[in-house]
PDB file of N, CA and C in Angstrom:
ATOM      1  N   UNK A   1     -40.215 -20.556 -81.783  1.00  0.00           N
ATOM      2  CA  UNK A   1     -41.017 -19.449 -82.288  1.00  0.00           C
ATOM      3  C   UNK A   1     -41.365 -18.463 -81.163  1.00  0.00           C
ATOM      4  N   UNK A   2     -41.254 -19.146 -80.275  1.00  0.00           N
ATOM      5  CA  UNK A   2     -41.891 -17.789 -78.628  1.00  0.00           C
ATOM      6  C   UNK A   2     -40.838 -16.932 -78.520  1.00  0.00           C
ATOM      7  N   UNK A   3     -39.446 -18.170 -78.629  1.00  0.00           N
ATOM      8  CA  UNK A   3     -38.161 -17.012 -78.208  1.00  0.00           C
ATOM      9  C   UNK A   3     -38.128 -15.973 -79.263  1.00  0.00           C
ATOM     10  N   UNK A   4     -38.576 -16.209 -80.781  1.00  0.00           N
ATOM     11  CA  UNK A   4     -38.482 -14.802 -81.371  1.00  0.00           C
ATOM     12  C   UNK A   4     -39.292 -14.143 -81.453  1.00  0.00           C
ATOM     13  N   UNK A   5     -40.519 -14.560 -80.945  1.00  0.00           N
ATOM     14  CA  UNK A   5     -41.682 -13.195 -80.890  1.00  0.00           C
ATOM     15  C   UNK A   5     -41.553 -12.455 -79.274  1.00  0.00           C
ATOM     16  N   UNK A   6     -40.894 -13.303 -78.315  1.00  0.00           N
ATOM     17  CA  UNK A   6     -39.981 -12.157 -77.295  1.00  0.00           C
ATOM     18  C   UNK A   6     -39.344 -11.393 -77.332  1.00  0.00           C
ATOM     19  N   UNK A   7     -38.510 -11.878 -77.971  1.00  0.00           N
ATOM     20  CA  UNK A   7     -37.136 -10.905 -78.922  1.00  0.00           C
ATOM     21  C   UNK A   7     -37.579 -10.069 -79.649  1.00  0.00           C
ATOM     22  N   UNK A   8     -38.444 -10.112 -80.323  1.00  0.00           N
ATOM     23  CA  UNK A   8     -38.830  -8.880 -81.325  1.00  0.00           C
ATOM     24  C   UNK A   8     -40.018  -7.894 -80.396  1.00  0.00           C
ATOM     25  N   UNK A   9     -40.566  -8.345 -79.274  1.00  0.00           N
ATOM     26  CA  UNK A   9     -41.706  -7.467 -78.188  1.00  0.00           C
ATOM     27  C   UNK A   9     -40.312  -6.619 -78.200  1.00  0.00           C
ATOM     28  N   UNK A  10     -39.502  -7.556 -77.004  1.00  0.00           N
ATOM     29  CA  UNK A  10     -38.455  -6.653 -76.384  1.00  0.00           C
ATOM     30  C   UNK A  10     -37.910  -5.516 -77.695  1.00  0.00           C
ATOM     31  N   UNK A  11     -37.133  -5.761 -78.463  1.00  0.00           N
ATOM     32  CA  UNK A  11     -36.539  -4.937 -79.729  1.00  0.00           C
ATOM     33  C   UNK A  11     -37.679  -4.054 -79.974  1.00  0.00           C
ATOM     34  N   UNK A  12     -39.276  -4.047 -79.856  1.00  0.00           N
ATOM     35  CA  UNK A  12     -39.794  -3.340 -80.482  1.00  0.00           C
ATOM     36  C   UNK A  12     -40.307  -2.207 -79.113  1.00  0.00           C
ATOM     37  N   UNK A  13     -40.105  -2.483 -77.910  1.00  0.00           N
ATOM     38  CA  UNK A  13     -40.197  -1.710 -76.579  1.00  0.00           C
ATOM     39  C   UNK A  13     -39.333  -0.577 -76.698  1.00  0.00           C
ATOM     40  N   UNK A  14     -37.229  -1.642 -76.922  1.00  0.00           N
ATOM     41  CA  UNK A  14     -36.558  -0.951 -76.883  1.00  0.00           C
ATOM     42  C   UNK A  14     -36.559  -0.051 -77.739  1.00  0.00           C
ATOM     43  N   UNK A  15     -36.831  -0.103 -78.878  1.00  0.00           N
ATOM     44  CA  UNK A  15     -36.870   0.896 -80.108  1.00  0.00           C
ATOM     45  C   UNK A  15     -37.833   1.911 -79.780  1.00  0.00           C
ATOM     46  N   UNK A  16     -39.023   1.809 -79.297  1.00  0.00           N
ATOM     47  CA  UNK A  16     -39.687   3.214 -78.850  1.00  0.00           C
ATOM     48  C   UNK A  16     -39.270   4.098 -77.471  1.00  0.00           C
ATOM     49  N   UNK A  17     -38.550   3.455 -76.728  1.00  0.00           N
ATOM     50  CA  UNK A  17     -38.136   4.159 -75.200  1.00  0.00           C
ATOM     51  C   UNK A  17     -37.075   4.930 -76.033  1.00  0.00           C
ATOM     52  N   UNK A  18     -36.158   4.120 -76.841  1.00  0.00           N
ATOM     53  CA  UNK A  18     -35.113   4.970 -77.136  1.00  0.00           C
ATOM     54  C   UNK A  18     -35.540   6.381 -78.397  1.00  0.00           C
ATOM     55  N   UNK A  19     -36.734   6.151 -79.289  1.00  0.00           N
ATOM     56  CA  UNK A  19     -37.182   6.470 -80.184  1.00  0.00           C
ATOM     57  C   UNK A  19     -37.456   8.431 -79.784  1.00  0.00           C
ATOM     58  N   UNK A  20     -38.214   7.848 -78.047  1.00  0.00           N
ATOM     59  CA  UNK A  20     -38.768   8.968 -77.489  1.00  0.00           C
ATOM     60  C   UNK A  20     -38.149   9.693 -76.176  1.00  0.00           C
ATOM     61  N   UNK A  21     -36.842   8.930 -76.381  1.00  0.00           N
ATOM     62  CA  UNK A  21     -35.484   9.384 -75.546  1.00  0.00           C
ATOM     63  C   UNK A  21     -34.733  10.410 -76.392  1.00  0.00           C
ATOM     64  N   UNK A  22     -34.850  10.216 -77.940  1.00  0.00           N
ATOM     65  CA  UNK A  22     -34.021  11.260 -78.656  1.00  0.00           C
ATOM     66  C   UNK A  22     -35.348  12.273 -78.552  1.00  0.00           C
ATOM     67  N   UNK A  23     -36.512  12.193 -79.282  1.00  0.00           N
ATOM     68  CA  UNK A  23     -37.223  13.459 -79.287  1.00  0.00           C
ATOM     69  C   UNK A  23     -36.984  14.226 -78.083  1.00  0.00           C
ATOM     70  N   UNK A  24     -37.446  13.873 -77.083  1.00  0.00           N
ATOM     71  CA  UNK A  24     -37.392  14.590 -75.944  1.00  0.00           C
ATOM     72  C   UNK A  24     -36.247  15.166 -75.483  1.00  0.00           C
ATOM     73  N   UNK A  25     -34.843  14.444 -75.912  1.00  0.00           N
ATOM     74  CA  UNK A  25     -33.823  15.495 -75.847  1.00  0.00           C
ATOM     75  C   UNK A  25     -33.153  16.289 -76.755  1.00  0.00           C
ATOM     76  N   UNK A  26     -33.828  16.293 -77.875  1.00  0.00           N
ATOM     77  CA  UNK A  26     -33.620  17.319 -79.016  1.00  0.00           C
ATOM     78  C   UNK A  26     -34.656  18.651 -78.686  1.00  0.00           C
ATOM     79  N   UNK A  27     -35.620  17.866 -78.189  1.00  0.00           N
ATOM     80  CA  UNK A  27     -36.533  19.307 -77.542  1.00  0.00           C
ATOM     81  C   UNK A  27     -36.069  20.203 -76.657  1.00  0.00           C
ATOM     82  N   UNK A  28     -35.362  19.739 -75.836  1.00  0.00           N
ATOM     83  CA  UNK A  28     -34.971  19.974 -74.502  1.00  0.00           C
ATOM     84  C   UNK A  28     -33.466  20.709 -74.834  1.00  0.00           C
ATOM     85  N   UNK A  29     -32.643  20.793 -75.769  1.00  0.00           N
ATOM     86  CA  UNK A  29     -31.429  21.358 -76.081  1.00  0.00           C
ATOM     87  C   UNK A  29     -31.809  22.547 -77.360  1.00  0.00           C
ATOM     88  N   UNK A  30     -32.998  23.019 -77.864  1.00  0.00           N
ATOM     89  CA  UNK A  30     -33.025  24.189 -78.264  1.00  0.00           C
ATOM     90  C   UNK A  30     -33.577  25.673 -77.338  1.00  0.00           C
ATOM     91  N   UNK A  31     -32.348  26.160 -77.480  1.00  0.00           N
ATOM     92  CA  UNK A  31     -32.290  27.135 -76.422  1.00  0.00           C
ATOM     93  C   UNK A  31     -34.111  27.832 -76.883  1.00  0.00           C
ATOM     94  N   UNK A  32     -34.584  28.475 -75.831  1.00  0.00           N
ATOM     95  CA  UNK A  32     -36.301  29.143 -76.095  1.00  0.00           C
ATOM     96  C   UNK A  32     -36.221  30.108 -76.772  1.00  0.00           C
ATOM     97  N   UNK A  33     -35.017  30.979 -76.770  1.00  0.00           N
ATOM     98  CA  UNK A  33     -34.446  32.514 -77.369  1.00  0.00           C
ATOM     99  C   UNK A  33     -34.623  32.346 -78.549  1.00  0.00           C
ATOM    100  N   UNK A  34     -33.839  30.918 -79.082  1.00  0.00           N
ATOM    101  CA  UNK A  34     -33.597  31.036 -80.362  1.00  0.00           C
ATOM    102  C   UNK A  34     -35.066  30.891 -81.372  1.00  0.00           C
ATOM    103  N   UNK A  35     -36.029  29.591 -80.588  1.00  0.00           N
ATOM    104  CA  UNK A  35     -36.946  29.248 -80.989  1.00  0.00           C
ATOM    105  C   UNK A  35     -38.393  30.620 -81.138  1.00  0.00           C
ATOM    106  N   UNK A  36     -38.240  31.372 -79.867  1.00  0.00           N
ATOM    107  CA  UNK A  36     -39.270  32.938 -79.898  1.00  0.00           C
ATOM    108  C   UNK A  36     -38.586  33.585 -81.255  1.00  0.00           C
ATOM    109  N   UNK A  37     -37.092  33.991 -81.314  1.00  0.00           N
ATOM    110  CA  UNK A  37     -36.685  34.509 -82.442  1.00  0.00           C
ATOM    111  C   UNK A  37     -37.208  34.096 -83.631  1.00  0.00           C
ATOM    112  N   UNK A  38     -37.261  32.583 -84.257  1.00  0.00           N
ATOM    113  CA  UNK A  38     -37.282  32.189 -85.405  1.00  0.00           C
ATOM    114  C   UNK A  38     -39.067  32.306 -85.275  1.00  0.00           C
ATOM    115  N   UNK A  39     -39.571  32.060 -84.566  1.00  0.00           N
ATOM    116  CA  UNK A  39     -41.360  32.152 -85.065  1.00  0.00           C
ATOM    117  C   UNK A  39     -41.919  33.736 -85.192  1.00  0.00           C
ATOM    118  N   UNK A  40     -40.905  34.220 -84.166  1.00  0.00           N
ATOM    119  CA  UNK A  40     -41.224  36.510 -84.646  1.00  0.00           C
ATOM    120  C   UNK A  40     -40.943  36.608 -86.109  1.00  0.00           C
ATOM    121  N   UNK A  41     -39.238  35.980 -86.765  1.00  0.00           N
ATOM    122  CA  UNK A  41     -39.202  36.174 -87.611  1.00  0.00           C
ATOM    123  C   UNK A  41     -40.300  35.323 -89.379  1.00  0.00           C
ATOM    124  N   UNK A  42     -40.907  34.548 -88.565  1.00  0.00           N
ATOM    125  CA  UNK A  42     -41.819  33.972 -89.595  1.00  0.00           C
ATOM    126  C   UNK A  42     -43.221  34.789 -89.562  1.00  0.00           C
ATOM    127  N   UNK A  43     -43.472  34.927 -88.272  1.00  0.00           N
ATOM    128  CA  UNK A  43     -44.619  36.115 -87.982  1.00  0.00           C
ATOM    129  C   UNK A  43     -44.932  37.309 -88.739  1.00  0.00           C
ATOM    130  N   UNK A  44     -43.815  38.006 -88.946  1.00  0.00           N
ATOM    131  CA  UNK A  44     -43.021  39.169 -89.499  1.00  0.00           C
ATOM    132  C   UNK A  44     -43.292  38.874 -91.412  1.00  0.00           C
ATOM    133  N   UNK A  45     -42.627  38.198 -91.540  1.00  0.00           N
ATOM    134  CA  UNK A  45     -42.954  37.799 -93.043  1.00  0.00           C
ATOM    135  C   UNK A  45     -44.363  37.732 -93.410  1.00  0.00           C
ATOM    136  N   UNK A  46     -44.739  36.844 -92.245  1.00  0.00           N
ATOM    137  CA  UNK A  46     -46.410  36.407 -92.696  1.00  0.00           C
ATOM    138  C   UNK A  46     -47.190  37.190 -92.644  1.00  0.00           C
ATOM    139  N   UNK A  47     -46.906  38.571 -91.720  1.00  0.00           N
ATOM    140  CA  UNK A  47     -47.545  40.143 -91.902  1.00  0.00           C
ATOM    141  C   UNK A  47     -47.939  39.840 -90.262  1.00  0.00           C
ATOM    142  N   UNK A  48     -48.044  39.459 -89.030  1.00  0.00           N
ATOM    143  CA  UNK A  48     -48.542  39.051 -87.749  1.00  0.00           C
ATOM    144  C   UNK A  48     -47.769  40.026 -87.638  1.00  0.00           C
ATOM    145  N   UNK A  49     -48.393  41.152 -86.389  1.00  0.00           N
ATOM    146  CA  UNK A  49     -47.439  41.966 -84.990  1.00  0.00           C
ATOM    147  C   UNK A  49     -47.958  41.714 -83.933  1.00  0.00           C
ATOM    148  N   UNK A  50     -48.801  40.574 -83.064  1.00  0.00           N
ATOM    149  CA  UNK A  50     -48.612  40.387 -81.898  1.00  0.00           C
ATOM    150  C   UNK A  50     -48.629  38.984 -81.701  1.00  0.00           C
ATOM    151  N   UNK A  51     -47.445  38.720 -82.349  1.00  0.00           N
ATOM    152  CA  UNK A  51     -46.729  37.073 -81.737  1.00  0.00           C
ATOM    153  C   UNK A  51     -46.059  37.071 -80.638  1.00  0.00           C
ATOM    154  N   UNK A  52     -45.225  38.600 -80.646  1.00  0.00           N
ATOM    155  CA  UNK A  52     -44.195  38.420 -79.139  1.00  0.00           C
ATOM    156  C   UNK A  52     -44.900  38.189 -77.894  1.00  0.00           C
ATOM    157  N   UNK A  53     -46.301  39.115 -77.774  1.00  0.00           N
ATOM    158  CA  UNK A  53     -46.560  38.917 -76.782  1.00  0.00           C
ATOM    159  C   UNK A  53     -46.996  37.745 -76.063  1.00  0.00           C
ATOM    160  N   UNK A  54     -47.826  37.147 -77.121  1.00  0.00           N
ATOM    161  CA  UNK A  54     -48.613  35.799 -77.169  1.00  0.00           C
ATOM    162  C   UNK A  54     -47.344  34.776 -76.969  1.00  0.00           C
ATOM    163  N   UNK A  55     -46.355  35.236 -77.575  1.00  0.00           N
ATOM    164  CA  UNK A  55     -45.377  33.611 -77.151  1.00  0.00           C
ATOM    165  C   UNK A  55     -44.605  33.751 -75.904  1.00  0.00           C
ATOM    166  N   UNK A  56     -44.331  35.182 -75.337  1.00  0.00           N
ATOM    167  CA  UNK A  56     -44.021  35.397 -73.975  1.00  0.00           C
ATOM    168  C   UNK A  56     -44.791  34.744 -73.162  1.00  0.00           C
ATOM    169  N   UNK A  57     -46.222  34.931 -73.361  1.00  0.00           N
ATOM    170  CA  UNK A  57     -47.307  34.408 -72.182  1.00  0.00           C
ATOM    171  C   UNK A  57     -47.397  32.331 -72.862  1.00  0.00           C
ATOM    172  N   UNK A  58     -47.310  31.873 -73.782  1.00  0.00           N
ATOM    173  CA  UNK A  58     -47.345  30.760 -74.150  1.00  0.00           C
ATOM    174  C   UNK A  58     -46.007  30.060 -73.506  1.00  0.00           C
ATOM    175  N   UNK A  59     -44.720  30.876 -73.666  1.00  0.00           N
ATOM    176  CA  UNK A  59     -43.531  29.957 -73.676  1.00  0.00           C
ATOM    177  C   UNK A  59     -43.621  29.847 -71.734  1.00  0.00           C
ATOM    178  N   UNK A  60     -44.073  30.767 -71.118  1.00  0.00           N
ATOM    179  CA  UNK A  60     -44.087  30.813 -69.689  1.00  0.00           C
ATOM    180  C   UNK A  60     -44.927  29.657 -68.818  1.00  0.00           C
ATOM    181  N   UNK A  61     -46.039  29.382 -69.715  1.00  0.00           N
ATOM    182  CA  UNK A  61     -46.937  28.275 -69.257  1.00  0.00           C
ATOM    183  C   UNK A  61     -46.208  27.218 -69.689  1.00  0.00           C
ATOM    184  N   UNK A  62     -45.637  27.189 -71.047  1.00  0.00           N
ATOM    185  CA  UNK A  62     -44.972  25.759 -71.348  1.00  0.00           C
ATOM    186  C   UNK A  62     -44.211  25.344 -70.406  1.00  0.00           C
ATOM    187  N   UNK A  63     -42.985  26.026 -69.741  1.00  0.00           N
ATOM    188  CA  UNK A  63     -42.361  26.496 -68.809  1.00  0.00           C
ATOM    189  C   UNK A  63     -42.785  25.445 -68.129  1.00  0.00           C
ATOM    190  N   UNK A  64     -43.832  25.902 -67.431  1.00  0.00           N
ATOM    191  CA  UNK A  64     -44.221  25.697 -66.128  1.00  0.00           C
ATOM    192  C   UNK A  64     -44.703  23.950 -66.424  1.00  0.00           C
ATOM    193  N   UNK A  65     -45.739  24.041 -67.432  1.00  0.00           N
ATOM    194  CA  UNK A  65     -46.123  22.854 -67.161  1.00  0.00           C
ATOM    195  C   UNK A  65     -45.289  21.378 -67.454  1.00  0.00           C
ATOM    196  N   UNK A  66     -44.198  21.719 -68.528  1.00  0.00           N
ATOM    197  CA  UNK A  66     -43.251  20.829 -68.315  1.00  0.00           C
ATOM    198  C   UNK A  66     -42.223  20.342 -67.103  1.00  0.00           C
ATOM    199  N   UNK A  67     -42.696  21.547 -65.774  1.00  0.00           N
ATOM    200  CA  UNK A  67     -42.312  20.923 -64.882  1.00  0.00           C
ATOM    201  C   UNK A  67     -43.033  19.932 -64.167  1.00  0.00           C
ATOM    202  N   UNK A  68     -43.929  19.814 -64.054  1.00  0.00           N
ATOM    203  CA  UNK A  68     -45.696  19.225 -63.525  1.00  0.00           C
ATOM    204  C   UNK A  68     -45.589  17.996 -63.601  1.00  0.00           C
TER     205      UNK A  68
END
């Protein structure tokens, strides 16, 4: 009974490292262009005109602090 409640810790470790190995590189492969584009164009619909600026100064800090 120990060896399978090891086996299932381990399986349940591996399943979240890998879980938060895909998020983080699905995040990391949408270009920023495309992502500023698609929220102007929801902005736009929703009647908003100063998203560009606000996500210029937002996407620049994100920027940064995902290097940190």
């Amino acid at each position: 009974m120990d060896r399978f409640e090891t086996q299932f810790e381990n399986l349940d470790v591996q399943s979240q490292v890998m879980e938060n190995t895909m998020c983080n590189s699905s995040t990391l492969t949408t270009p920023q262009s495309q992502v500023d584009s698609l929220m102007q164009e929801v902005a736009d619909e929703a009647g908003y005109v100063a998203v560009t600026s606000t996500l210029k100064k937002k996407s620049t800090n994100v920027v940064r602090n995902s290097f940190t």
